[in-house]
C-alpha atoms as a PDB file:
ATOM      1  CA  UNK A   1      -9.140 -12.674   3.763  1.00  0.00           C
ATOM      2  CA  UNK A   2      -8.387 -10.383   5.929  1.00  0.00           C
ATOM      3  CA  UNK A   3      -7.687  -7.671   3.719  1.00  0.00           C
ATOM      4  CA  UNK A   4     -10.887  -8.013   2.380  1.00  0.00           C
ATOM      5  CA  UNK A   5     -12.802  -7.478   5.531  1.00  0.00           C
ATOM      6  CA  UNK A   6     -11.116  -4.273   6.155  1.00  0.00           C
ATOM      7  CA  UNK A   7     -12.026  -3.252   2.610  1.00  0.00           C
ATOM      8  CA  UNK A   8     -15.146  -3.690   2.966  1.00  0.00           C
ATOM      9  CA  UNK A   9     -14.967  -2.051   6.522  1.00  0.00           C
ATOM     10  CA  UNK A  10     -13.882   1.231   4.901  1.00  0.00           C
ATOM     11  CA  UNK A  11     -15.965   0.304   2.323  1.00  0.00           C
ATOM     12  CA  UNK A  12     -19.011   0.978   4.642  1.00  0.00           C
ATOM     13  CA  UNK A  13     -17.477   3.847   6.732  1.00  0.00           C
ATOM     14  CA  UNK A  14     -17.321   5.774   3.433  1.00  0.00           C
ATOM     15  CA  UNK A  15     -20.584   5.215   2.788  1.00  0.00           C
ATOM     16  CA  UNK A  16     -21.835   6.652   6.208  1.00  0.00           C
ATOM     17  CA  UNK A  17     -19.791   9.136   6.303  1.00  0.00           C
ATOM     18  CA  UNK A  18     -21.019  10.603   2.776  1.00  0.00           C
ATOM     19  CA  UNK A  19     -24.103  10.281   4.054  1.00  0.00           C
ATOM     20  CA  UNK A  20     -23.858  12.088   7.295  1.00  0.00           C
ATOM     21  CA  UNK A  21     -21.838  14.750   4.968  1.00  0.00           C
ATOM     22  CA  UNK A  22     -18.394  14.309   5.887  1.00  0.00           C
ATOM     23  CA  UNK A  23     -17.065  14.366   2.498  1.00  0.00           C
ATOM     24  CA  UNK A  24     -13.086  14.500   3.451  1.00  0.00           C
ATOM     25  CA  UNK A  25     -13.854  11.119   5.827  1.00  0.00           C
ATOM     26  CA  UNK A  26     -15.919   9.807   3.126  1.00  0.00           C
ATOM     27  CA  UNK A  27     -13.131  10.579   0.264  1.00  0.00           C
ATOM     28  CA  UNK A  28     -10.307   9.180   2.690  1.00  0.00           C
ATOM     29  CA  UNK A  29     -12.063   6.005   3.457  1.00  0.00           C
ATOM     30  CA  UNK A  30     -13.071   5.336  -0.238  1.00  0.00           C
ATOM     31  CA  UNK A  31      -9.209   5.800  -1.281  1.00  0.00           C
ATOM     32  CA  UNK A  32      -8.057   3.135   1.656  1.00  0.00           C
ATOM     33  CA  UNK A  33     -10.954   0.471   0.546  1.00  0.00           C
ATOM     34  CA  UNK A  34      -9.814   1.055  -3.202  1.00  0.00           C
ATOM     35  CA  UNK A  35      -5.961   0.157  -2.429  1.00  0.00           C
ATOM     36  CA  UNK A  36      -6.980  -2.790   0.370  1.00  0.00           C
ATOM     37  CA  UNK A  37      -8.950  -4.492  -2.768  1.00  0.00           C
ATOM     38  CA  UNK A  38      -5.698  -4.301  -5.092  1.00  0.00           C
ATOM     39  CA  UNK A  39      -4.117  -5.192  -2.658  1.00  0.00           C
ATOM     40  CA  UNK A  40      -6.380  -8.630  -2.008  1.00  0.00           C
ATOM     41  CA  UNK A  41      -6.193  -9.004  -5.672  1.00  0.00           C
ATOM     42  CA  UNK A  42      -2.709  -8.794  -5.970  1.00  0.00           C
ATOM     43  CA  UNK A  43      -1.989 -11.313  -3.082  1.00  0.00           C
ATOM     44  CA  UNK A  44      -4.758 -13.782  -4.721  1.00  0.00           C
ATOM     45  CA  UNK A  45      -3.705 -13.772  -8.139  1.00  0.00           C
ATOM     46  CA  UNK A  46       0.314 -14.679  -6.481  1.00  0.00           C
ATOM     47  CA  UNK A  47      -0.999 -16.678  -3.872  1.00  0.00           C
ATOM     48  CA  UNK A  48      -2.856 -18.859  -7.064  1.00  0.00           C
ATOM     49  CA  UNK A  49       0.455 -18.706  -9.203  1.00  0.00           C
ATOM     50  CA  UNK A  50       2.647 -20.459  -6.191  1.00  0.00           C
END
């Protein structure tokens, strides 16, 4: 669950930061948030298989 939260952390700082135009902050955070959810997925679909 964890991993979540922090997705949707970055999630959020991406959003502010596009909106305050800081588009390299914005782009960076977007990128983390994206691999933090496959990661979540990844661990939920095994975690559901064992």
């Amino acid at each position: 669950m964890a991993v979540l939260e922090l997705a949707i952390a970055f999630f959020v700082l991406a959003i502010i930061a596009g909106a305050l135009g800081a588009g390299g902050v914005a782009g960076m955070s977007m990128d983390i948030a994206k691999w933090l959810v496959i990661i979540f997925l990844v661990l939920a679909v095994v975690s559901m298989i064992l």
